[in-house]
N, C-alpha and C. Protein backbone atom coordinates (compact mmCIF):
# COMPACT_ATOMS: atom_id res chain seq x y z
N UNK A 1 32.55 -2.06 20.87
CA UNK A 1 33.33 -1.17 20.05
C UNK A 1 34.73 -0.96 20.63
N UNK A 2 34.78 -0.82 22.07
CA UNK A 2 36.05 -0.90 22.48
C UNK A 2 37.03 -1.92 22.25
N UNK A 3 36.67 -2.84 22.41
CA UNK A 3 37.87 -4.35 22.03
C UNK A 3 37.90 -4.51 20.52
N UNK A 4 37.12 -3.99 19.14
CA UNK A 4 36.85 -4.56 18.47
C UNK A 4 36.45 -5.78 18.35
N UNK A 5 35.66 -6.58 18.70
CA UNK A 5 35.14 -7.57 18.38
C UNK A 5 34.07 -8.42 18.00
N UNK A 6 33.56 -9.02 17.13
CA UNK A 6 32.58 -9.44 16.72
C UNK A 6 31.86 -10.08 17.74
N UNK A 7 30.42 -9.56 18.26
CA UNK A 7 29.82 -10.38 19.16
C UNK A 7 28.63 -11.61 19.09
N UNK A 8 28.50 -11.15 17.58
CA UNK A 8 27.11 -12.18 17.57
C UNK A 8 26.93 -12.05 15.85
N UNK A 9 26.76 -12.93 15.34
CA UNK A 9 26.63 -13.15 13.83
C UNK A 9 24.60 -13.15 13.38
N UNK A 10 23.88 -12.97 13.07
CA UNK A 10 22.90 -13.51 12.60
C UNK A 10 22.92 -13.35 11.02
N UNK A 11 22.43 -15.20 11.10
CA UNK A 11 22.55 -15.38 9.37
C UNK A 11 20.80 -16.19 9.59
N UNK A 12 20.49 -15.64 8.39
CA UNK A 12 18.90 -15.90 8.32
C UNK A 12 19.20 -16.85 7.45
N UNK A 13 19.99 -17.64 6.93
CA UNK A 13 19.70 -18.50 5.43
C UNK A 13 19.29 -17.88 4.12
N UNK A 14 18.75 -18.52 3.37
CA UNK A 14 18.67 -18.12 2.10
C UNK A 14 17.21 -17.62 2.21
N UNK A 15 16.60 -16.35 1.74
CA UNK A 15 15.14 -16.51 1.79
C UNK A 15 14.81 -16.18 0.71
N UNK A 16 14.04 -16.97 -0.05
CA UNK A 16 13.85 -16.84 -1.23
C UNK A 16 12.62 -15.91 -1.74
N UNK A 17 12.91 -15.54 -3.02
CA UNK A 17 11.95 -14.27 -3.04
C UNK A 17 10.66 -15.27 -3.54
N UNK A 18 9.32 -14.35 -3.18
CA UNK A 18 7.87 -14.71 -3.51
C UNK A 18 7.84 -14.57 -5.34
N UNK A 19 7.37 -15.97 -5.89
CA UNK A 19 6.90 -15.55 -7.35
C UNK A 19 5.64 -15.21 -7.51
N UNK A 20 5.01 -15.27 -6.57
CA UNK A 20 3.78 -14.87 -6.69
C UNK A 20 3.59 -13.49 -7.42
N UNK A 21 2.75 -13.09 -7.85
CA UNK A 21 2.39 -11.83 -8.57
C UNK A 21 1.39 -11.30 -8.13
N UNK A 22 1.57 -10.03 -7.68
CA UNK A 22 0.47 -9.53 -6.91
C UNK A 22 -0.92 -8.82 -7.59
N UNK A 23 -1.73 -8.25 -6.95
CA UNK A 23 -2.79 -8.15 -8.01
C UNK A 23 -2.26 -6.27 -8.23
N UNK A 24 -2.38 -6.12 -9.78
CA UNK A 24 -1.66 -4.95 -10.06
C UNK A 24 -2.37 -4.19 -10.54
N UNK A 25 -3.65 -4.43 -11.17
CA UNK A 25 -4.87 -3.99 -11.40
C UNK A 25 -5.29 -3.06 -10.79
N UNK A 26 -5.65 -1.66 -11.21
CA UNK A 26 -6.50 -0.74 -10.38
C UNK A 26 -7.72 -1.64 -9.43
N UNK A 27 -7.73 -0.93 -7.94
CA UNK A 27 -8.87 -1.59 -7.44
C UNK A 27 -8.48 -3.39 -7.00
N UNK A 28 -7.14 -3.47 -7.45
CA UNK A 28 -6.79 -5.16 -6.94
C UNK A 28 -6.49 -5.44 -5.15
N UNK A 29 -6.23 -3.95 -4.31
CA UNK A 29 -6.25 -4.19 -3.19
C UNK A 29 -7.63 -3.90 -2.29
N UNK A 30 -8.55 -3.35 -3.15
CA UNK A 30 -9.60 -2.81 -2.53
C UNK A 30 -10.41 -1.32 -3.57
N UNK A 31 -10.72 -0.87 -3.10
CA UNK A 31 -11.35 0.53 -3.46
C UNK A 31 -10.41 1.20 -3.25
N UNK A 32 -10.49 2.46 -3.98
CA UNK A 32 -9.56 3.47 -4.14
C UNK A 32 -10.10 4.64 -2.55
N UNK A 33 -9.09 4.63 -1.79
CA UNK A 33 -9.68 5.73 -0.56
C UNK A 33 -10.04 7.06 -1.27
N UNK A 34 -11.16 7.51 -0.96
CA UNK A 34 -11.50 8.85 -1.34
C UNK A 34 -10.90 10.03 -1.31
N UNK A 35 -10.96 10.75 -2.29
CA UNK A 35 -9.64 11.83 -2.94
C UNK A 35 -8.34 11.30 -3.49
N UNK A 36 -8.19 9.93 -3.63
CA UNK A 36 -7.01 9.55 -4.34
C UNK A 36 -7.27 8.97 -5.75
N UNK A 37 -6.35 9.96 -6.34
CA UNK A 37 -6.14 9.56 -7.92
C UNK A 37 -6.17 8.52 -7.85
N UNK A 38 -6.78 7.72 -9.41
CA UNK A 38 -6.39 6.58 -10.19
C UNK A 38 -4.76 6.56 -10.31
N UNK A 39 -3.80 5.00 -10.30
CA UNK A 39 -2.56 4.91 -10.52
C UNK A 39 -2.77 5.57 -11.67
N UNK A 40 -1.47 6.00 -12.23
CA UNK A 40 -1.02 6.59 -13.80
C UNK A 40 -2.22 7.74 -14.10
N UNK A 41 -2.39 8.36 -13.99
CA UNK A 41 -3.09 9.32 -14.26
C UNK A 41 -3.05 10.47 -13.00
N UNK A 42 -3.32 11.86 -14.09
CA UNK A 42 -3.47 12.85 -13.03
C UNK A 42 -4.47 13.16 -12.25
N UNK A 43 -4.69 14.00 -11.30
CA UNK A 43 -5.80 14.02 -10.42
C UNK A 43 -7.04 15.51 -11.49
N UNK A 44 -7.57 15.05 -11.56
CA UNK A 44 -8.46 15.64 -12.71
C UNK A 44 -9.25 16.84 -12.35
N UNK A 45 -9.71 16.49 -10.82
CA UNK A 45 -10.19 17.35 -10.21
C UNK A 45 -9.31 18.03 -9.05
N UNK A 46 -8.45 18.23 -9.60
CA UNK A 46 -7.57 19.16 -8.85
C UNK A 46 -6.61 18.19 -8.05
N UNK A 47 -5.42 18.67 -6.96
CA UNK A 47 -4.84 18.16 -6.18
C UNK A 47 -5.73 17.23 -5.07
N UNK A 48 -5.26 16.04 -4.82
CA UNK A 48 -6.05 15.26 -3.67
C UNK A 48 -6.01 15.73 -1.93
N UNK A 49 -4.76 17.43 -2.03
CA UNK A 49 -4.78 17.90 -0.90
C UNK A 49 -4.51 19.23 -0.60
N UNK A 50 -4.25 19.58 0.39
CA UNK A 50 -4.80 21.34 0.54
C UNK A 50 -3.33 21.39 1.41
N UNK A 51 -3.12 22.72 1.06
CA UNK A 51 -1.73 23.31 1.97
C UNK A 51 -2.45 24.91 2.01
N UNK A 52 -2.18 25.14 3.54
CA UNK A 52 -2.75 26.17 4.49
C UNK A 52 -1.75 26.82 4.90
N UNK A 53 -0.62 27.48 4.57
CA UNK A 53 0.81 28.34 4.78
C UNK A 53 1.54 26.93 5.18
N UNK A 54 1.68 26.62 6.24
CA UNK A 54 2.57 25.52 6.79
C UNK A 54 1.66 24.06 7.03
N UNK A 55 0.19 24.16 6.74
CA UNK A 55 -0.26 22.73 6.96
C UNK A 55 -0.82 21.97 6.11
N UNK A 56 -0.40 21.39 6.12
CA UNK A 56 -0.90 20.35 4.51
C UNK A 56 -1.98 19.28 5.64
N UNK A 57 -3.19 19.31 4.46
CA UNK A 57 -4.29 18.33 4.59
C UNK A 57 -4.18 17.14 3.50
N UNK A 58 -4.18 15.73 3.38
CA UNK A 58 -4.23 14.84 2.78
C UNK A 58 -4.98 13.57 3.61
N UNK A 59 -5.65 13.40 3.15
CA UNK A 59 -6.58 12.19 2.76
C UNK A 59 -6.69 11.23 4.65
N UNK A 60 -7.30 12.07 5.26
CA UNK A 60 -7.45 12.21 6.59
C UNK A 60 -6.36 12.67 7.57
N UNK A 61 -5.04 12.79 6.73
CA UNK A 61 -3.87 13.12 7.32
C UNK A 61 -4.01 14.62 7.68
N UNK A 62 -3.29 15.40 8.60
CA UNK A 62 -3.09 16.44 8.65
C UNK A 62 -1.64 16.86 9.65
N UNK A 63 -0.72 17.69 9.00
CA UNK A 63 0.06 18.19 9.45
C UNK A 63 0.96 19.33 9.21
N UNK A 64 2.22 20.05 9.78
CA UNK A 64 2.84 20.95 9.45
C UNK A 64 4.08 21.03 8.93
N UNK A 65 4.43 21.66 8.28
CA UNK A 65 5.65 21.57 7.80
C UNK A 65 6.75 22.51 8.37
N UNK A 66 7.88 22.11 8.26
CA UNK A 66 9.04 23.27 8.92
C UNK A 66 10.05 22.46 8.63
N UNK A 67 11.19 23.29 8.96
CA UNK A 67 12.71 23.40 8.37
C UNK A 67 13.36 24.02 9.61
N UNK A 68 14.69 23.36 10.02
CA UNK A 68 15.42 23.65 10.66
C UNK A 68 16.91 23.14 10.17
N UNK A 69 17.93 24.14 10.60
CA UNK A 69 19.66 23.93 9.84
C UNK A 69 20.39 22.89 10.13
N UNK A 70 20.25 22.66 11.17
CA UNK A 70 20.45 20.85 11.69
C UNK A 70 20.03 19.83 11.00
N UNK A 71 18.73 19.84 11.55
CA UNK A 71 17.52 18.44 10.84
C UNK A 71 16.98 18.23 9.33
N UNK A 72 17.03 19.68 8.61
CA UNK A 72 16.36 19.94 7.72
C UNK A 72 14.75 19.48 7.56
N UNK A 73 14.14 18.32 6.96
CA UNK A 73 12.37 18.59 7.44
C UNK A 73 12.04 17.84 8.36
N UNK A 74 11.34 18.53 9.00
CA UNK A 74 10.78 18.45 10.32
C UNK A 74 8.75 18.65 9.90
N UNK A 75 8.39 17.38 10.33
CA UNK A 75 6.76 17.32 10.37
C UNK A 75 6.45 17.83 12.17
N UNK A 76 5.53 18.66 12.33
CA UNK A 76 4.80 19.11 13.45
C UNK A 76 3.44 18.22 13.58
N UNK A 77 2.96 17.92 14.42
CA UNK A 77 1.31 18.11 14.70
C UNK A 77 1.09 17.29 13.86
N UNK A 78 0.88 15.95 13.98
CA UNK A 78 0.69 14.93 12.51
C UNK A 78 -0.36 14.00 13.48
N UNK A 79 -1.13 14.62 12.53
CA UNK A 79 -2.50 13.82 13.57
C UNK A 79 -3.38 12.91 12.04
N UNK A 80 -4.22 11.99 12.16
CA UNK A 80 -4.94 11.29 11.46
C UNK A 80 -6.30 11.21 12.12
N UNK A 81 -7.47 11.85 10.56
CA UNK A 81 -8.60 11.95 11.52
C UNK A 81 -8.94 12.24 12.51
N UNK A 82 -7.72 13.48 13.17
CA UNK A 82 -8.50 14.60 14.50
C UNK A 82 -7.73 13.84 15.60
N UNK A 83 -7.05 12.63 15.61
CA UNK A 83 -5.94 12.06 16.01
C UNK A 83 -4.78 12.19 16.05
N UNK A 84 -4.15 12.42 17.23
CA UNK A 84 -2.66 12.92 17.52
C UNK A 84 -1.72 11.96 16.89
N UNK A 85 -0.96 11.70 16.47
CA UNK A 85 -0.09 10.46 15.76
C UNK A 85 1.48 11.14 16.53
N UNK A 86 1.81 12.04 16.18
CA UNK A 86 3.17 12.58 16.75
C UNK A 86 3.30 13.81 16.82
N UNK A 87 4.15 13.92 17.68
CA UNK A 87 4.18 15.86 17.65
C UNK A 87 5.32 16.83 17.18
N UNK A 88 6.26 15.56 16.97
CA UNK A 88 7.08 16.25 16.14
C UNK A 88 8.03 15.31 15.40
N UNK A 89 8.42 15.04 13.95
CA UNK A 89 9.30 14.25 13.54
C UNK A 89 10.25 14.64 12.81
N UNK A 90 11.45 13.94 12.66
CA UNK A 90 12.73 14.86 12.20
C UNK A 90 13.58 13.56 11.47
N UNK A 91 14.09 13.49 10.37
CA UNK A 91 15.27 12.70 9.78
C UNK A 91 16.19 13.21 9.60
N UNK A 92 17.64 13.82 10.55
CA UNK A 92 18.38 14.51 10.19
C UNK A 92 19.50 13.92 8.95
N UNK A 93 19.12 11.98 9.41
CA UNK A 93 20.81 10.77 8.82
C UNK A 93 20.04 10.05 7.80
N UNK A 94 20.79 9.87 6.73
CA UNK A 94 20.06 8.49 6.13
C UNK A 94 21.02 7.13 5.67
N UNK A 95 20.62 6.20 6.21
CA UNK A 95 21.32 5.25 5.82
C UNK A 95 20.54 4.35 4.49
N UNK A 96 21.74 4.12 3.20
CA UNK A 96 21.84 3.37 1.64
C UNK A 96 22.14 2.14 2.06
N UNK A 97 21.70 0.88 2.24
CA UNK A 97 22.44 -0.15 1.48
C UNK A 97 22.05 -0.10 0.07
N UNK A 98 23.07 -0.06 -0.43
CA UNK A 98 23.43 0.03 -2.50
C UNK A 98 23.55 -1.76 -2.38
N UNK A 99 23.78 -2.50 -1.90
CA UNK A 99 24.44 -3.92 -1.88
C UNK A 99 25.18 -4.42 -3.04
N UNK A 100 25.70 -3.29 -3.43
CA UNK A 100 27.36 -3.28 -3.77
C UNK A 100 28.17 -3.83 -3.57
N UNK A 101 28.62 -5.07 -3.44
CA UNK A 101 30.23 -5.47 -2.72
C UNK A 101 31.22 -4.76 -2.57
N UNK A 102 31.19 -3.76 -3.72
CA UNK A 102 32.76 -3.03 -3.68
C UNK A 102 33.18 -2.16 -2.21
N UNK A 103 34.53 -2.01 -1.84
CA UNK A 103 33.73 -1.35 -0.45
C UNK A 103 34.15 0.15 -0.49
N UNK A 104 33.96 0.97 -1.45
CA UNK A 104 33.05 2.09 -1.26
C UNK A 104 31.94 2.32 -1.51
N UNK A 105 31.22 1.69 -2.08
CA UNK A 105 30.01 1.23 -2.11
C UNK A 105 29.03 0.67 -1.84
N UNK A 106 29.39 -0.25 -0.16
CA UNK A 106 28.60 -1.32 0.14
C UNK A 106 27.85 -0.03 1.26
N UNK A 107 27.84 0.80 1.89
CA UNK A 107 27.08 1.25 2.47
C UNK A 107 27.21 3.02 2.05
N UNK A 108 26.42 4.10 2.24
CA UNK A 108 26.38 5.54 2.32
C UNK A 108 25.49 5.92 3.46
N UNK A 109 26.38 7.10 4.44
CA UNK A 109 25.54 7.80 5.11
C UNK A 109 25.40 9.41 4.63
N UNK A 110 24.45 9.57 5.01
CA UNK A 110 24.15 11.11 4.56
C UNK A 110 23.75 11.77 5.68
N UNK A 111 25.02 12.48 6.28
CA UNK A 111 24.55 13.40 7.32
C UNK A 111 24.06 15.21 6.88
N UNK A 112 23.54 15.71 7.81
CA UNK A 112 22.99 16.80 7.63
C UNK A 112 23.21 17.78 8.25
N UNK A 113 24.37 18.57 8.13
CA UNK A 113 25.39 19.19 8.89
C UNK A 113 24.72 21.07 9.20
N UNK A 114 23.78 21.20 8.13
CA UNK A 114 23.49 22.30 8.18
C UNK A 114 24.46 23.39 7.31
């Protein structure tokens, strides 16, 4: 960043997209995991998950929710099946490629200033 200068190019070639068609069919990847709705339709028997003031239960998932002026959401305690997964996660930035050419448009960041 100091010299400006380009240090290294990677060009992957052309990769062409898959025509394949995937299976789109309810049930085309497997069985439906238990407590999850059918695609396109609502959940009939109620929501597929439970929220406890700040902790939401879903479909072996479990974790907390919170908010801070910086980060804005912030997951706590995100465990799977009684399993620790992380203890705390935060997205304060987000980066768009739009792949836009124009160049106000070829990239957006979204910071979160509070």
């Amino acid at each position: 960043m100091h010299t400006m200068e380009v240090l290294e190019v990677e060009d992957h070639g052309v990769v062409p997209v898959s025509g394949e068609a995937g299976p789109l069919a309810a049930g085309g990847f497997g069985p439906h995991r238990p407590g999850s709705p059918a695609a396109g339709g609502g959940a009939a028997g109620g929501p597929s998950f439970a929220v406890d003031g700040w902790r939401v239960r879903w479909q072996g998932w479990s974790f907390r929710v919170g908010f801070t002026h910086r980060e804005g959401l912030v997951l706590y305690d995100l465990e799977f099946l009684g399993r620790s997964v992380l203890k705390r996660a935060a997205c304060n930035e987000m980066y768009v490629p739009y792949l836009d050419p124009n160049s106000t448009q070829y990239r957006k960041n979204f910071f979160d200033l509070g």
